[in-house]
C-alpha atoms as a PDB file:
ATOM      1  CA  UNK A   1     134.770  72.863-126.838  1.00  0.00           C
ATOM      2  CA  UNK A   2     132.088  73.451-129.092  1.00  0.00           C
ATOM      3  CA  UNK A   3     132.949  74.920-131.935  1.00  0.00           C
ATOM      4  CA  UNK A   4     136.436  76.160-133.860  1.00  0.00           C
ATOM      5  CA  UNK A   5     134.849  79.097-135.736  1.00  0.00           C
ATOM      6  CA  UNK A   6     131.531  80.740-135.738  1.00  0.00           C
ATOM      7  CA  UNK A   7     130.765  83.724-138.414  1.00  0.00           C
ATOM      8  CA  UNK A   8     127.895  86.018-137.511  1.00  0.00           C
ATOM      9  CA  UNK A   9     126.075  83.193-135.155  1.00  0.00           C
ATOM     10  CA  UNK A  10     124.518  83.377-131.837  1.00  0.00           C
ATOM     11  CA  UNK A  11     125.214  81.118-128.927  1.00  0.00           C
ATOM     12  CA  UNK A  12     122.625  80.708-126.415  1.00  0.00           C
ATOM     13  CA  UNK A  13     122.508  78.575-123.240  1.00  0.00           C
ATOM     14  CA  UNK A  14     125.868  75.940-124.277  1.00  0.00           C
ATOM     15  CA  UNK A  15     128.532  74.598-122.087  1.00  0.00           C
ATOM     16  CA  UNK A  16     131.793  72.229-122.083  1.00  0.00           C
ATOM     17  CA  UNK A  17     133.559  70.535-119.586  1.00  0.00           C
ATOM     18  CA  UNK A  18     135.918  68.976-121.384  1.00  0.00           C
ATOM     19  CA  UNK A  19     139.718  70.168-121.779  1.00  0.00           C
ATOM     20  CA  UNK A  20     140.997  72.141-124.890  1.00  0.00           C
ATOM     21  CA  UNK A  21     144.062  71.689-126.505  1.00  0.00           C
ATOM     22  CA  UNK A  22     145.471  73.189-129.273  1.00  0.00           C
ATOM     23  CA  UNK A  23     149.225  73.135-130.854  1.00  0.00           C
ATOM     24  CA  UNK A  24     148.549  76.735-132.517  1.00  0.00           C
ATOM     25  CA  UNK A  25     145.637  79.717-132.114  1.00  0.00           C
ATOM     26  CA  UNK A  26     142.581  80.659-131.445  1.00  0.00           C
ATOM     27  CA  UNK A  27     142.089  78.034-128.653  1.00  0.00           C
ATOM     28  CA  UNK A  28     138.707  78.374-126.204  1.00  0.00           C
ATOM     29  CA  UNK A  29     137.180  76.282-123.785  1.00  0.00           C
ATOM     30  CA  UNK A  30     133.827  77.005-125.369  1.00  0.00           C
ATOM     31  CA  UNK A  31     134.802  78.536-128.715  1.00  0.00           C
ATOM     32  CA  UNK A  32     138.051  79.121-130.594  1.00  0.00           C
ATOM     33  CA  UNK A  33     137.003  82.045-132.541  1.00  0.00           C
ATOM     34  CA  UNK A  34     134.084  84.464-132.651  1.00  0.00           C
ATOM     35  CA  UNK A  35     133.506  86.703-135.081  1.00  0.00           C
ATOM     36  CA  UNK A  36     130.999  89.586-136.949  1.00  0.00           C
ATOM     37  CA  UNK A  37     127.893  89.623-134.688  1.00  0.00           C
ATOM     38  CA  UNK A  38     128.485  87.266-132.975  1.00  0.00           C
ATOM     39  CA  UNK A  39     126.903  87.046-129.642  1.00  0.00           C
ATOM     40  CA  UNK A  40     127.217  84.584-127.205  1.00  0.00           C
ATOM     41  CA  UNK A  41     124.733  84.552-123.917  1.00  0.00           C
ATOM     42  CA  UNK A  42     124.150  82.838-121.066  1.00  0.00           C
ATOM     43  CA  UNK A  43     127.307  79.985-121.594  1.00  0.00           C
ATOM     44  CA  UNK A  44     129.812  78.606-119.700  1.00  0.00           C
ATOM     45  CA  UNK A  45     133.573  76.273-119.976  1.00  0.00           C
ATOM     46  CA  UNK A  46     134.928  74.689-117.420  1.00  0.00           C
ATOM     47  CA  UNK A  47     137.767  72.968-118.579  1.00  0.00           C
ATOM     48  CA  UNK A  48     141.429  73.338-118.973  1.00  0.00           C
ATOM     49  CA  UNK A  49     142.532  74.732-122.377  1.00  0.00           C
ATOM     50  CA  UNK A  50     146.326  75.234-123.531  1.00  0.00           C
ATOM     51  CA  UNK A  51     147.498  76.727-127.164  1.00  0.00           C
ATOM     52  CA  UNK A  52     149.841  79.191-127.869  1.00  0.00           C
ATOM     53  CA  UNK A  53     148.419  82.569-129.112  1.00  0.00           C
ATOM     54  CA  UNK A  54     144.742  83.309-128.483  1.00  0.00           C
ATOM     55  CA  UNK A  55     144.360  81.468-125.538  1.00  0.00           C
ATOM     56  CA  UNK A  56     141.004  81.887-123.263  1.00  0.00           C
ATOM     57  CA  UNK A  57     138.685  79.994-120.601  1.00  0.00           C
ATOM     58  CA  UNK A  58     135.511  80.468-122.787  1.00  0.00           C
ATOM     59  CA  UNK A  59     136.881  81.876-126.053  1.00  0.00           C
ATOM     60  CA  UNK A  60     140.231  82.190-127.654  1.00  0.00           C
ATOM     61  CA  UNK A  61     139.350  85.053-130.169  1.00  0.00           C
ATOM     62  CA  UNK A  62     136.582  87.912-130.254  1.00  0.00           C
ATOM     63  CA  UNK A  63     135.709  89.738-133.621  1.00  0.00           C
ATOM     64  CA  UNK A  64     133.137  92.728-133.431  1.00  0.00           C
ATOM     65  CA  UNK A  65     131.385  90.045-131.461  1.00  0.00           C
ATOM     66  CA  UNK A  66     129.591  90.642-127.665  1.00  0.00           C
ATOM     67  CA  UNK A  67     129.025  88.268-124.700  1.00  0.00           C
ATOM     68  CA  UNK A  68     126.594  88.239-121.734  1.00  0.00           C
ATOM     69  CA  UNK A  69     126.114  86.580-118.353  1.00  0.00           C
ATOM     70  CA  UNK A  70     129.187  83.773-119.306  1.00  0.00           C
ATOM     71  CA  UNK A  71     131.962  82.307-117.323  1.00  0.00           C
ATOM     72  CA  UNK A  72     135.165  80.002-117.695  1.00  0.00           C
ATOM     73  CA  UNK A  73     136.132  78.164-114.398  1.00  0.00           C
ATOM     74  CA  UNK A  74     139.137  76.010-116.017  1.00  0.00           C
ATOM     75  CA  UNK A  75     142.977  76.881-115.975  1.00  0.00           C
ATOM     76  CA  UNK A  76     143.956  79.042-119.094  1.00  0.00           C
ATOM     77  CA  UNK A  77     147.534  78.417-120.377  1.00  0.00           C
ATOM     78  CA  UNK A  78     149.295  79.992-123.436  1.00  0.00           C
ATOM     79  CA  UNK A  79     152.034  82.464-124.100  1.00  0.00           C
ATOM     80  CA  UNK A  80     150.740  85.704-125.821  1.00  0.00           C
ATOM     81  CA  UNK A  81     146.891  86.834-125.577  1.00  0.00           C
ATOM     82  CA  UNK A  82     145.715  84.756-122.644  1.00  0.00           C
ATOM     83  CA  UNK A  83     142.515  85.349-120.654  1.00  0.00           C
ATOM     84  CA  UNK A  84     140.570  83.961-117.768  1.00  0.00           C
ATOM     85  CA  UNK A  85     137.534  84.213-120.076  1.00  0.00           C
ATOM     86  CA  UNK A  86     138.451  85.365-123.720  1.00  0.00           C
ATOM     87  CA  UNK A  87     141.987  85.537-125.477  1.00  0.00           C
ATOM     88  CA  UNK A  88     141.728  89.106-126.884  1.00  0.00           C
ATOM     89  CA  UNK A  89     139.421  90.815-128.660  1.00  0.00           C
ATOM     90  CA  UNK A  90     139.283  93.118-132.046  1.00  0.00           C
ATOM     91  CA  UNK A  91     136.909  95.960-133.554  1.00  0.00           C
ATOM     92  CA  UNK A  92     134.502  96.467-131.192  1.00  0.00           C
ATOM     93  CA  UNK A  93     133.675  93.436-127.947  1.00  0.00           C
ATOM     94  CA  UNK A  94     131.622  93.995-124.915  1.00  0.00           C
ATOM     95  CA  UNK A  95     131.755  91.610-122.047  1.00  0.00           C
ATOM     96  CA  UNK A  96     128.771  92.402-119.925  1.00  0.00           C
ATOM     97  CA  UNK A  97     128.614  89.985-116.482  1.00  0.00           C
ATOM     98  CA  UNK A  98     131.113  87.677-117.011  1.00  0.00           C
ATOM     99  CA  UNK A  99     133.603  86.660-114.737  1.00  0.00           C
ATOM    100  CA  UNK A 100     136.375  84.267-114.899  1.00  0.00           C
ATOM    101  CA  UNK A 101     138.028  81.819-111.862  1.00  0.00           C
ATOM    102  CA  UNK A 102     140.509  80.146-113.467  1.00  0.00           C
ATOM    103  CA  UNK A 103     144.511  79.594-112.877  1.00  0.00           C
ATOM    104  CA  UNK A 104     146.417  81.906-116.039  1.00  0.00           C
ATOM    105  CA  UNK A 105     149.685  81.216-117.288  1.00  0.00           C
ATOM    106  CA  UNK A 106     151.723  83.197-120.386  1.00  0.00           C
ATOM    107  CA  UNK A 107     153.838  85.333-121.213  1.00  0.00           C
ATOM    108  CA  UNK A 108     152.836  88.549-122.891  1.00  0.00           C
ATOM    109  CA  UNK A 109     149.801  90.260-122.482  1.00  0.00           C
ATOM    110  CA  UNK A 110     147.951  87.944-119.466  1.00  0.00           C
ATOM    111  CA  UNK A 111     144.329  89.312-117.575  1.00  0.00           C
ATOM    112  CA  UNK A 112     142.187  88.152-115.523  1.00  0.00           C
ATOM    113  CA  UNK A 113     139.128  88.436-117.647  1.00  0.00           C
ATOM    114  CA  UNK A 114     140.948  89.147-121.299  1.00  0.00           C
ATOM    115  CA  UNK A 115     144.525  88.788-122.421  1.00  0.00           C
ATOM    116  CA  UNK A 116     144.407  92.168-124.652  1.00  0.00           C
ATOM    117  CA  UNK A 117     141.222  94.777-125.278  1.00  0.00           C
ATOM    118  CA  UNK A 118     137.700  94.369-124.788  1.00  0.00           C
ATOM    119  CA  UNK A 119     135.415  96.086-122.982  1.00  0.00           C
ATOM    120  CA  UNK A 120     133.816  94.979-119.868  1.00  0.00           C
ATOM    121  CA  UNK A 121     130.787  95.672-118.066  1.00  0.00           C
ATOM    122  CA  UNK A 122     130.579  94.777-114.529  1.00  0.00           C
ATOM    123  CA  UNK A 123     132.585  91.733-114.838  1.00  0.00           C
ATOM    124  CA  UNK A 124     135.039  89.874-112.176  1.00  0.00           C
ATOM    125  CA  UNK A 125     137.516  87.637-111.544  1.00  0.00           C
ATOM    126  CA  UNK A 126     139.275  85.804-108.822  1.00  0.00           C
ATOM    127  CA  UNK A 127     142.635  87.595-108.450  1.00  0.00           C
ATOM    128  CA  UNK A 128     143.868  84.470-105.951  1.00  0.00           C
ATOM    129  CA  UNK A 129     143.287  81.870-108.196  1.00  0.00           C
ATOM    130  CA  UNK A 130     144.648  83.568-111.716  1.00  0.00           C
ATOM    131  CA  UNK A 131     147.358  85.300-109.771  1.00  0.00           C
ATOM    132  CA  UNK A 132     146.789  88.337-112.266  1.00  0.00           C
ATOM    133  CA  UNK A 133     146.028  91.457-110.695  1.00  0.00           C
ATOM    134  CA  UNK A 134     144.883  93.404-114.012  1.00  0.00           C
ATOM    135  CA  UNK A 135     141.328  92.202-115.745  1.00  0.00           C
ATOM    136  CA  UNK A 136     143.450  92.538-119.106  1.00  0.00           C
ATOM    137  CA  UNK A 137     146.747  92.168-120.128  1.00  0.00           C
ATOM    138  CA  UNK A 138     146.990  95.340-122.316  1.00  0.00           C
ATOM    139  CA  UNK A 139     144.355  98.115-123.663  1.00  0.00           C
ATOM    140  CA  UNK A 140     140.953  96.852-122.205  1.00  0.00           C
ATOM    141  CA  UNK A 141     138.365  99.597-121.132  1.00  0.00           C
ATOM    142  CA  UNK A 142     135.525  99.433-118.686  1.00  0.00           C
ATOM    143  CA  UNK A 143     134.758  98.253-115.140  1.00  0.00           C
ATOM    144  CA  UNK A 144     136.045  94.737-114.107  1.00  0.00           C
ATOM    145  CA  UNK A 145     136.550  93.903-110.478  1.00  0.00           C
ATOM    146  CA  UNK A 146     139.214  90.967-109.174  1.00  0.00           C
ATOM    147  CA  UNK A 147     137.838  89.776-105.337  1.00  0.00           C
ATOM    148  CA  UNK A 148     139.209  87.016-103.653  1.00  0.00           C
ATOM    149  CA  UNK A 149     137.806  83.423-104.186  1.00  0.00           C
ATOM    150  CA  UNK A 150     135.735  83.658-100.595  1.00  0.00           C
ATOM    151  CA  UNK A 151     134.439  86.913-101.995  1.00  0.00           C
ATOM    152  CA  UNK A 152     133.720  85.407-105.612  1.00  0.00           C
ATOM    153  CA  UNK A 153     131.345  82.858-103.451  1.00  0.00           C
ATOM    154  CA  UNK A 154     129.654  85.700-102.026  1.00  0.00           C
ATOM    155  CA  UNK A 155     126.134  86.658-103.956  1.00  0.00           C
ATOM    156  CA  UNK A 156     126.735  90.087-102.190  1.00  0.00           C
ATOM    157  CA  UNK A 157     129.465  90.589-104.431  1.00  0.00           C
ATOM    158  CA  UNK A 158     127.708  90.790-107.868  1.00  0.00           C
ATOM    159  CA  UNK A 159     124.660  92.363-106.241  1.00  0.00           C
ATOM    160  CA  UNK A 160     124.252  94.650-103.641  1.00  0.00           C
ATOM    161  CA  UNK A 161     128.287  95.306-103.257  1.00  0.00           C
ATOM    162  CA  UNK A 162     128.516  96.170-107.316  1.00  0.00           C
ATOM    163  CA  UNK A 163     125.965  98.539-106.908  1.00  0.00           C
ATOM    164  CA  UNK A 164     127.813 100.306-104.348  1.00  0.00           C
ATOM    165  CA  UNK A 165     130.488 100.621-106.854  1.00  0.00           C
ATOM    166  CA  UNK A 166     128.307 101.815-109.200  1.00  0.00           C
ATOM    167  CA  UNK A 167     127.985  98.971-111.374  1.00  0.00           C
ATOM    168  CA  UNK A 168     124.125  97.499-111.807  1.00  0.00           C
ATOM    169  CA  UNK A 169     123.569  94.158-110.164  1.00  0.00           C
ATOM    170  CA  UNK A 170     123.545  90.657-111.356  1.00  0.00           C
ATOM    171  CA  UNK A 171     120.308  89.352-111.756  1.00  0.00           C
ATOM    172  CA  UNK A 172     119.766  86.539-109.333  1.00  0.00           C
ATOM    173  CA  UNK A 173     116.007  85.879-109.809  1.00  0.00           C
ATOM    174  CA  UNK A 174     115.828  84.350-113.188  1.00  0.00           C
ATOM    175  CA  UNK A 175     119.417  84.439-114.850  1.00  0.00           C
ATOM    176  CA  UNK A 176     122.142  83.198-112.083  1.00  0.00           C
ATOM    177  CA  UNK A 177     121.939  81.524-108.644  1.00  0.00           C
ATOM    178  CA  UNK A 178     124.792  80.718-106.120  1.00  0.00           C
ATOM    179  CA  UNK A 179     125.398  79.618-102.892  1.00  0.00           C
ATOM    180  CA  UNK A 180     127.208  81.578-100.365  1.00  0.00           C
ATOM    181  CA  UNK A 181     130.332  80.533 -99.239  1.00  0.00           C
ATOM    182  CA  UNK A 182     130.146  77.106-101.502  1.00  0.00           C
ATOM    183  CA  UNK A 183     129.990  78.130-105.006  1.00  0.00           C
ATOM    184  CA  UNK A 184     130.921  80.440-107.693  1.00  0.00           C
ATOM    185  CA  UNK A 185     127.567  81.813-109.707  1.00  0.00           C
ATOM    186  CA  UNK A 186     126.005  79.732-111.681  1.00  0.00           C
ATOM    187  CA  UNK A 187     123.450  79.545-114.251  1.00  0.00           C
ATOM    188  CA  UNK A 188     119.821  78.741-113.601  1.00  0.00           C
ATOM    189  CA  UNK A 189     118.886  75.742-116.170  1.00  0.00           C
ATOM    190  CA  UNK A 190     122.290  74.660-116.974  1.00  0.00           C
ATOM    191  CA  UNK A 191     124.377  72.083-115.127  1.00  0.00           C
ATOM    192  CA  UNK A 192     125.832  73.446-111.575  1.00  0.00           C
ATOM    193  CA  UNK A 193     122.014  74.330-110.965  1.00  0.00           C
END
């Protein structure tokens, strides 16, 4: 990834590609724990990352920290706490257009999005891919949607089709792009663009 453990720091516009593995906790493609205002914007992970507890896509471990516009493409496995984009979050996380399209594996406490609480705002996941049909594993709040991976490829999806569900749309003109039927959204400026 990119970092182990980040107090009070914000994360703007990073990435990794490169597999995670970790022999204990707190294990995230992009970062392995996040914690006390921490925010973290406009980032992606795509590769696989494996631990034990604290186990997610982008980031193993939220504290009172928030994230924006971020995804994790890369298989997620663990046992307890595993997520398609964060492990599990404490005191107080917002996930706000994220989405996560990875294959999950664990034990205890498995979601699509995030292994155990969180809050989510208008985020997604691909429900064929993670096989998980809940966007967290145990006492997450908010609005989360899983679609299959043809409609994860669909722009429709996290625009006019999330509005319809009440949810306010992804913005396409200067923050993501995609390409119907081909890829998953992407960011504009980082790689994928």
């Amino acid at each position: 990834g990119v970092a182990g453990h980040l107090h009070t720091s914000t994360v703007l516009r990073c990435y990794a590609t490169g597999d995670v593995t970790a022999g204990g906790q707190y294990s995230g493609g992009l970062v392995g724990w996040l914690q006390w205002g921490g925010d973290l914007q406009k980032s992606f992970a795509a590769g696989r990352v494996t631990g034990t507890t604290h186990v997610g896509g982008l980031i193993g471990h939220l504290y009172s920290a928030n994230l924006w516009d971020c995804f994790a493409t890369g298989e997620v496995a663990g046992t307890t706490n595993v997520g398609g984009l964060i492990g599990d979050c404490y005191s107080t996380c917002t996930l706000t257009r994220c989405y996560a399209a990875g294959a999950l594996s664990g034990t205890t406490y498995v979601g699509g999005v995030s292994g155990r609480y969180g809050i989510a705002v208008d985020c997604f996941w691909d429900i064929e891919r993670s096989e998980v049909s809940a966007w967290s594993g145990g006492n997450g709040s908010g609005t989360a949607y899983g679609k299959t991976a043809a409609e994860m490829r669909q722009v429709l999806t996290f625009t006019t089709r999330l509005a319809e569900q009440g949810g306010t749309p992804w913005n396409f003109g200067s923050t993501w792009s995609g390409v119907d039927g081909r890829s998953y959204p992407y960011l504009q400026g980082l790689p994928g663009d």
